[in-house]
Protein backbone atom coordinates (compact mmCIF):
# COMPACT_ATOMS: atom_id res chain seq x y z
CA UNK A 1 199.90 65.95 -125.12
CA UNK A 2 197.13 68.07 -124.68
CA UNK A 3 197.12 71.56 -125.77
CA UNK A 4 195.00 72.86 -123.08
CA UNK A 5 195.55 72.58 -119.62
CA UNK A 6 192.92 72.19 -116.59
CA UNK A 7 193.71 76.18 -115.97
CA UNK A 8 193.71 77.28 -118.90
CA UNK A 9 190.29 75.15 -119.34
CA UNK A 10 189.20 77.18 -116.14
CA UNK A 11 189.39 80.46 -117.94
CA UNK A 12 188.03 79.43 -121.27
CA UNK A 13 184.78 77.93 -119.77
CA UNK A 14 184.26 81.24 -117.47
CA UNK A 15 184.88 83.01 -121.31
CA UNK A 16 182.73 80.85 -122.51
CA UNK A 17 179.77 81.44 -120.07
CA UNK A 18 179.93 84.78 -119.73
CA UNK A 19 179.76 85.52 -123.55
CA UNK A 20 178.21 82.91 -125.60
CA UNK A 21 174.60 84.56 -124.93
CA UNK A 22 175.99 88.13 -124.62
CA UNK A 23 176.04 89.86 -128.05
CA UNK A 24 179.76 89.70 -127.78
CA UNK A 25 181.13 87.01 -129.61
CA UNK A 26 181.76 84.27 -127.35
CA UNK A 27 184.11 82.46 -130.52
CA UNK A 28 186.11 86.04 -130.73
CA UNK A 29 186.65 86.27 -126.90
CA UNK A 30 188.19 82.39 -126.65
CA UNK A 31 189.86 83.27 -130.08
CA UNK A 32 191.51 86.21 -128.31
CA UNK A 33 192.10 84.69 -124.46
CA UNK A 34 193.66 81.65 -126.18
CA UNK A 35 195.74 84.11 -128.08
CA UNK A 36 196.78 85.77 -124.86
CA UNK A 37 197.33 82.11 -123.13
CA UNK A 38 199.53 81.27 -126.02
CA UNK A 39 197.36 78.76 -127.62
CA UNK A 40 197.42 77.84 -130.94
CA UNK A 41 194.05 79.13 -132.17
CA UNK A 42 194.12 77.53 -135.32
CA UNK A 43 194.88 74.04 -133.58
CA UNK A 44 192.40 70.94 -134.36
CA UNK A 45 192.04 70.11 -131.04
CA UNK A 46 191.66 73.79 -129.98
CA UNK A 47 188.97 74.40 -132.85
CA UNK A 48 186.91 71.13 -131.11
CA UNK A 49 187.72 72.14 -127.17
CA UNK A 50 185.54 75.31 -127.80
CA UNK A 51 182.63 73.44 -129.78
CA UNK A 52 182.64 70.72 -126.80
CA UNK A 53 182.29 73.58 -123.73
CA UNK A 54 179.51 75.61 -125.91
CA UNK A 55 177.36 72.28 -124.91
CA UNK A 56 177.95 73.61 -121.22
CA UNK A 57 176.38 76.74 -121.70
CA UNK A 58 173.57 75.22 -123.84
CA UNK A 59 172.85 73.17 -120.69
CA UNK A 60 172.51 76.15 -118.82
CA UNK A 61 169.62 77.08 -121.16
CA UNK A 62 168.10 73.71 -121.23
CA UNK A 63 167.80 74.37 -117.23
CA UNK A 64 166.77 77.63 -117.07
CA UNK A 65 164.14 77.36 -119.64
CA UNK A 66 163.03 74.10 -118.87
CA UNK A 67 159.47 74.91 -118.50
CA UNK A 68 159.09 76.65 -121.55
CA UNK A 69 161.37 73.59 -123.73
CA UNK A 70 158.98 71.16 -121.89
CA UNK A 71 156.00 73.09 -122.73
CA UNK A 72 157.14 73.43 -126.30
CA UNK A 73 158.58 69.75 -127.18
CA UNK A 74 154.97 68.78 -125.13
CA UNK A 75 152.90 70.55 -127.86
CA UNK A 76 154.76 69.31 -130.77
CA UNK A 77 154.03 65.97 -129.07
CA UNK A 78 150.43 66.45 -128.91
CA UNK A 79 150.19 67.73 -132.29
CA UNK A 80 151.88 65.24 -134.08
CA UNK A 81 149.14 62.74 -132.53
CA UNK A 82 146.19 64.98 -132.96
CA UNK A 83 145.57 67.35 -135.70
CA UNK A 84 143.69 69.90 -133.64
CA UNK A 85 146.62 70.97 -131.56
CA UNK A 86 148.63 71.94 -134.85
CA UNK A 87 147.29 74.84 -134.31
CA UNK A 88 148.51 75.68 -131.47
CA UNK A 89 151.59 78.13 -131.47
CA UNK A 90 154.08 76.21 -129.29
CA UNK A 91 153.74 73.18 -131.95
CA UNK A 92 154.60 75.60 -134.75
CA UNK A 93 157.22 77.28 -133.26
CA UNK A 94 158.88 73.51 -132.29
CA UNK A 95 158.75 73.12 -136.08
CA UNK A 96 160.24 76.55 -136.78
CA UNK A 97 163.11 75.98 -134.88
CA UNK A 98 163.43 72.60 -136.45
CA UNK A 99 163.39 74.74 -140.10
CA UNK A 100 165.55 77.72 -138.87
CA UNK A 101 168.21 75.42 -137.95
CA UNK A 102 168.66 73.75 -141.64
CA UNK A 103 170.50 76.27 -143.19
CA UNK A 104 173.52 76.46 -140.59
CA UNK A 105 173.63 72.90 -140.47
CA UNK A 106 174.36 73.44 -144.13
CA UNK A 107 176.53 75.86 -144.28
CA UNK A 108 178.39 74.49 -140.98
CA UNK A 109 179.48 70.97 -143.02
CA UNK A 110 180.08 72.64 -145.95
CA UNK A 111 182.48 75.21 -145.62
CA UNK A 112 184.30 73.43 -142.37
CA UNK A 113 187.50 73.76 -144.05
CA UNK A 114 187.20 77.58 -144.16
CA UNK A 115 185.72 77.80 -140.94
CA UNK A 116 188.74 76.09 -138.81
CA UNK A 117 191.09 77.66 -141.57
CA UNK A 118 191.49 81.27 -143.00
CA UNK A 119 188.25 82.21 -141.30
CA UNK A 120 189.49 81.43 -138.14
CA UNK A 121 192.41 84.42 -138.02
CA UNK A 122 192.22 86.82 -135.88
CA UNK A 123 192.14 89.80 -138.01
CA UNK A 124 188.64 88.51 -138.97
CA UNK A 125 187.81 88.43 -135.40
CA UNK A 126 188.14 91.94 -135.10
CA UNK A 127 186.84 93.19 -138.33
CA UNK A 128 183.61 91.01 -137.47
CA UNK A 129 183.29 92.72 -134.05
CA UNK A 130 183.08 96.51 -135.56
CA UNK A 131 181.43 95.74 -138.35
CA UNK A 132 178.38 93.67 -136.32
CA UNK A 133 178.07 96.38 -133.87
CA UNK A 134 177.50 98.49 -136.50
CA UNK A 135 174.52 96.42 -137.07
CA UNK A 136 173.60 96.06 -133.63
CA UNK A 137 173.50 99.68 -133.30
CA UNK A 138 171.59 99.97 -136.92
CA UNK A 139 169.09 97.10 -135.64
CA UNK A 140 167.87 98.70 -132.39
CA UNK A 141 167.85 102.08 -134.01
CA UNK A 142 164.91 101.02 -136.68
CA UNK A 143 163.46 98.34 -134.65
CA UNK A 144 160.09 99.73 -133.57
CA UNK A 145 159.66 96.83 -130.74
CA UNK A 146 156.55 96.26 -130.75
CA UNK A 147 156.11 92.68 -131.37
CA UNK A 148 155.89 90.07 -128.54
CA UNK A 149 157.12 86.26 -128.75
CA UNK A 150 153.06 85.30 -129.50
CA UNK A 151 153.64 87.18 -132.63
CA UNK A 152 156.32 85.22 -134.42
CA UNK A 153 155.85 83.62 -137.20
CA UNK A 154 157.84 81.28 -139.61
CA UNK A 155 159.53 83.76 -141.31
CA UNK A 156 160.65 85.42 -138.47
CA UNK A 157 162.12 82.11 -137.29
CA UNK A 158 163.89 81.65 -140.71
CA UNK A 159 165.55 84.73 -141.03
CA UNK A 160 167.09 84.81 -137.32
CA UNK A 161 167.41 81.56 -137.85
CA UNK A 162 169.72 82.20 -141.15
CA UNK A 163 171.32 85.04 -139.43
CA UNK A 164 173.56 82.56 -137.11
CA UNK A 165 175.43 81.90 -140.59
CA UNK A 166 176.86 85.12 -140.50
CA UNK A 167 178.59 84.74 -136.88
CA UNK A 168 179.78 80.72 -138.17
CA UNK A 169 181.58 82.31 -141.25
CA UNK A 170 182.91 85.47 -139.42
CA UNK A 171 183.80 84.52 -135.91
CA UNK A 172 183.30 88.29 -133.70
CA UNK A 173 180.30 88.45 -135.76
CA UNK A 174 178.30 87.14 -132.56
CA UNK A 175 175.50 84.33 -133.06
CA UNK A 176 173.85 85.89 -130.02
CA UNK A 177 174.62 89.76 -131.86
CA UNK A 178 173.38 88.78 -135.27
CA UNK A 179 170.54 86.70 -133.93
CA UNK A 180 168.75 89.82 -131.83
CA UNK A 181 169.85 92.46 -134.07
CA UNK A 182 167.83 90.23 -136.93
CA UNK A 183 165.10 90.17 -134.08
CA UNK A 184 164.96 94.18 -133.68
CA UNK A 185 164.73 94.54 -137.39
CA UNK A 186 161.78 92.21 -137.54
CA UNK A 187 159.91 94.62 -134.73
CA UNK A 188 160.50 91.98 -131.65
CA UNK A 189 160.90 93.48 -128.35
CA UNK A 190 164.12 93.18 -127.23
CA UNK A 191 163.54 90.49 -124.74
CA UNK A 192 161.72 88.54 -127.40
CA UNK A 193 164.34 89.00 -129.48
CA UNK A 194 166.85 87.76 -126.70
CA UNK A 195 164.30 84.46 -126.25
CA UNK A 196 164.27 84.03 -129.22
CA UNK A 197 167.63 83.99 -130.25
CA UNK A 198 168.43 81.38 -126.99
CA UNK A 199 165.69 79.20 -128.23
CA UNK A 200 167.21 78.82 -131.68
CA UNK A 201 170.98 78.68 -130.38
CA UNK A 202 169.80 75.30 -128.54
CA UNK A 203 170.05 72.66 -131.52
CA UNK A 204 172.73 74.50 -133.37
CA UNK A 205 175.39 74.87 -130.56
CA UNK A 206 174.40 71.57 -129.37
CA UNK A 207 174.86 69.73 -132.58
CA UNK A 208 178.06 71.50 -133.09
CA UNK A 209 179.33 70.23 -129.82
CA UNK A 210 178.36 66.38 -129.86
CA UNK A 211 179.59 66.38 -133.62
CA UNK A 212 183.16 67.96 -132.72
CA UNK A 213 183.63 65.64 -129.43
CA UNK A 214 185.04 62.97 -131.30
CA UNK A 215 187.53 65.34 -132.98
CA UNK A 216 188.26 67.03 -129.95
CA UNK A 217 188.92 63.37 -128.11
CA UNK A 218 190.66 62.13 -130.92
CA UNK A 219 192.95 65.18 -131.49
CA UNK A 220 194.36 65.03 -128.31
CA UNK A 221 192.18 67.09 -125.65
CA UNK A 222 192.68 65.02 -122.43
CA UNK A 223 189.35 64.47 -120.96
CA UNK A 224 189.71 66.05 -117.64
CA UNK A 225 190.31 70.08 -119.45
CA UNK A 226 187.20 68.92 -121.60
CA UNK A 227 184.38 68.25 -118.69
CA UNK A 228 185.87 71.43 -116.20
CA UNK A 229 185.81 73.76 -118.98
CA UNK A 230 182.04 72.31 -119.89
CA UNK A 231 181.00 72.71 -115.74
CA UNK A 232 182.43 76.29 -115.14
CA UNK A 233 180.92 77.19 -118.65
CA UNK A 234 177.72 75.69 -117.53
CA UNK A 235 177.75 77.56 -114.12
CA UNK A 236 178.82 81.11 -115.25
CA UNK A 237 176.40 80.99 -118.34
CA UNK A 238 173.44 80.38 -115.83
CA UNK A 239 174.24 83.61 -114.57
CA UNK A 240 174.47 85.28 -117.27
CA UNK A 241 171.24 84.48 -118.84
CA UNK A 242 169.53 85.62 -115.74
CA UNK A 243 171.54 88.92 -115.81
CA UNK A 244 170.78 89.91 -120.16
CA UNK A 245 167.11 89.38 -119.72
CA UNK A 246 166.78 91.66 -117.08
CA UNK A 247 169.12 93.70 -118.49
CA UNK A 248 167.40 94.20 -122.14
CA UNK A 249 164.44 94.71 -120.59
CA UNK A 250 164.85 97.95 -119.44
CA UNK A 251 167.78 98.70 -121.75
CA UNK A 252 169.27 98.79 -124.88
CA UNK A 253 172.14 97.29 -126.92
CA UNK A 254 174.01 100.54 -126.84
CA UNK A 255 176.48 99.36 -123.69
CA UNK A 256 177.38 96.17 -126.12
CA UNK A 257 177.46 97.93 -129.23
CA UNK A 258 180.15 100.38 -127.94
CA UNK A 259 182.13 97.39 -125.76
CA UNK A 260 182.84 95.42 -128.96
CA UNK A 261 183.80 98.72 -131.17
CA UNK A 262 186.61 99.31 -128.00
CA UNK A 263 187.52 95.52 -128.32
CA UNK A 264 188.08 95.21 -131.88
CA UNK A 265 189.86 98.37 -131.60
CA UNK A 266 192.07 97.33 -129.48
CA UNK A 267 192.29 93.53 -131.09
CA UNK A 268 193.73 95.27 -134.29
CA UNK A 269 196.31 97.61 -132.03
CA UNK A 270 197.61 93.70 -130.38
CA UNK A 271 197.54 92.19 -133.92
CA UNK A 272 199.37 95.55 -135.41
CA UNK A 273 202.04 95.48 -132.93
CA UNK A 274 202.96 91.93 -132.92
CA UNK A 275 201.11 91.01 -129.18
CA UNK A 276 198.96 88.90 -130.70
CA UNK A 277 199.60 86.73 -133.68
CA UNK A 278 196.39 85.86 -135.86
């Protein structure tokens, strides 16, 4: 039997949308609603439901910035066939994202077992949300944001990049938080930071999805939770993409920083009292 219903797959994909691009923690938020649901977070086929519905919201990307991808993945064509568009900076930054995405992959198969296991508790969830505020609020304090997307280089690619590994180890981190805070430390603006960050979440979320289907099939997640959960998460996240970038454009991270001290506040309090088991 599956351990997610077509309701309950309702609310996680709405979750899911709304904050796998905010710098929330989408993982911490469907950690948390599942815990409120009464879902076993720390079930296999729980663990894979999540992965699966990320590819939702990564569609939503793919759709909204399909005319940037298709300018990109065009350039990286060209270049590979002619050596004078190499240098061209759309066919280097296909190749950074390429690079930047090596070391999660890494990490991702290698500590798996920690990842679904101890790492997975609740308690983590809410340590990770204070303490990456923290560096939220750190990053956009020191960031001088001067630095457009035209201006990125490889080893600004590498290290934001890199940075995902930090929200895959400690879920509440926030791929999306630790991604732009990286960003505002390396100078971007803060909607370069937030393109950025999108750009590089495409093949990471999206490899983590297709690779936990199988698991997520095979562990007993009935089909019909698994494709409403992906839609709604596809549909809200749409929304919300078009919402942050106007929003960081003429703000800053401050409204975030102080949402996720309140929610890991208040994640310990349910945790301490019994609400909420981790």
């Amino acid at each position: 039997m599956s351990a997610i219903s077509v309701g309950q797959a309702v609310v996680l994909g709405v979750v899911e949308g709304v904050t796998e691009f905010l710098p929330v923690s989408s993982t911490g938020h469907l950690k948390i609603t599942e815990g409120l649901m009464g879902i076993p977070v720390d079930d296999k086929s729980v663990v894979a439901f999540t992965a699966v519905i990320q590819v939702g919201a990564i569609a939503a990307v793919l759709t909204y910035f399909y005319k940037d991808i298709a300018r990109i993945v065009t350039a990286w064509g060209r270049g590979l066939a002619d050596r004078e568009e190499r240098y061209h900076h759309d066919y280097k930054f296909a190749w950074w994202v390429i690079f930047a995405t090596v070391p999660i992959v890494v990490v991702g198969l290698a500590a798996k077992p920690l990842i679904e296991g101890p790492l997975a508790s609740l308690w983590v969830v809410a340590g990770s949300l204070i303490v990456g505020s923290g560096l939220m609020w750190a990053a956009d304090q020191m960031g001088r944001h001067k630095r457009g997307e035209d201006d990125t280089s490889l080893k600004d690619a590498m290290l934001v990049g890199s940075s995902q590994i930090l929200a895959l180890l400690f879920p509440g981190f926030s791929r999306s938080g630790a991604t732009m805070s990286t960003g505002l430390i390396l100078d971007l603006e803060r909607v370069a930071a937030t393109r950025l960050s999108f750009f590089l979440g495409i093949p990471a979320l999206t490899g983590a999805g297709l690779y936990e289907l199988k698991d997520a099939l095979g562990a007993g997640v009935d089909t019909l939770p698994l494709v409403v959960g992906t839609v709604v998460s596809f549909g809200v996240a749409y929304a919300s993409i078009a919402w942050l970038l106007k929003f960081v454009a003429k703000h800053s991270f401050n409204a975030f920083v102080v949402y996720r001290v309140v929610v890991g506040v208040l994640l310990f309090g349910l945790l301490g009292t019994g609400v909420l088991h981790a």
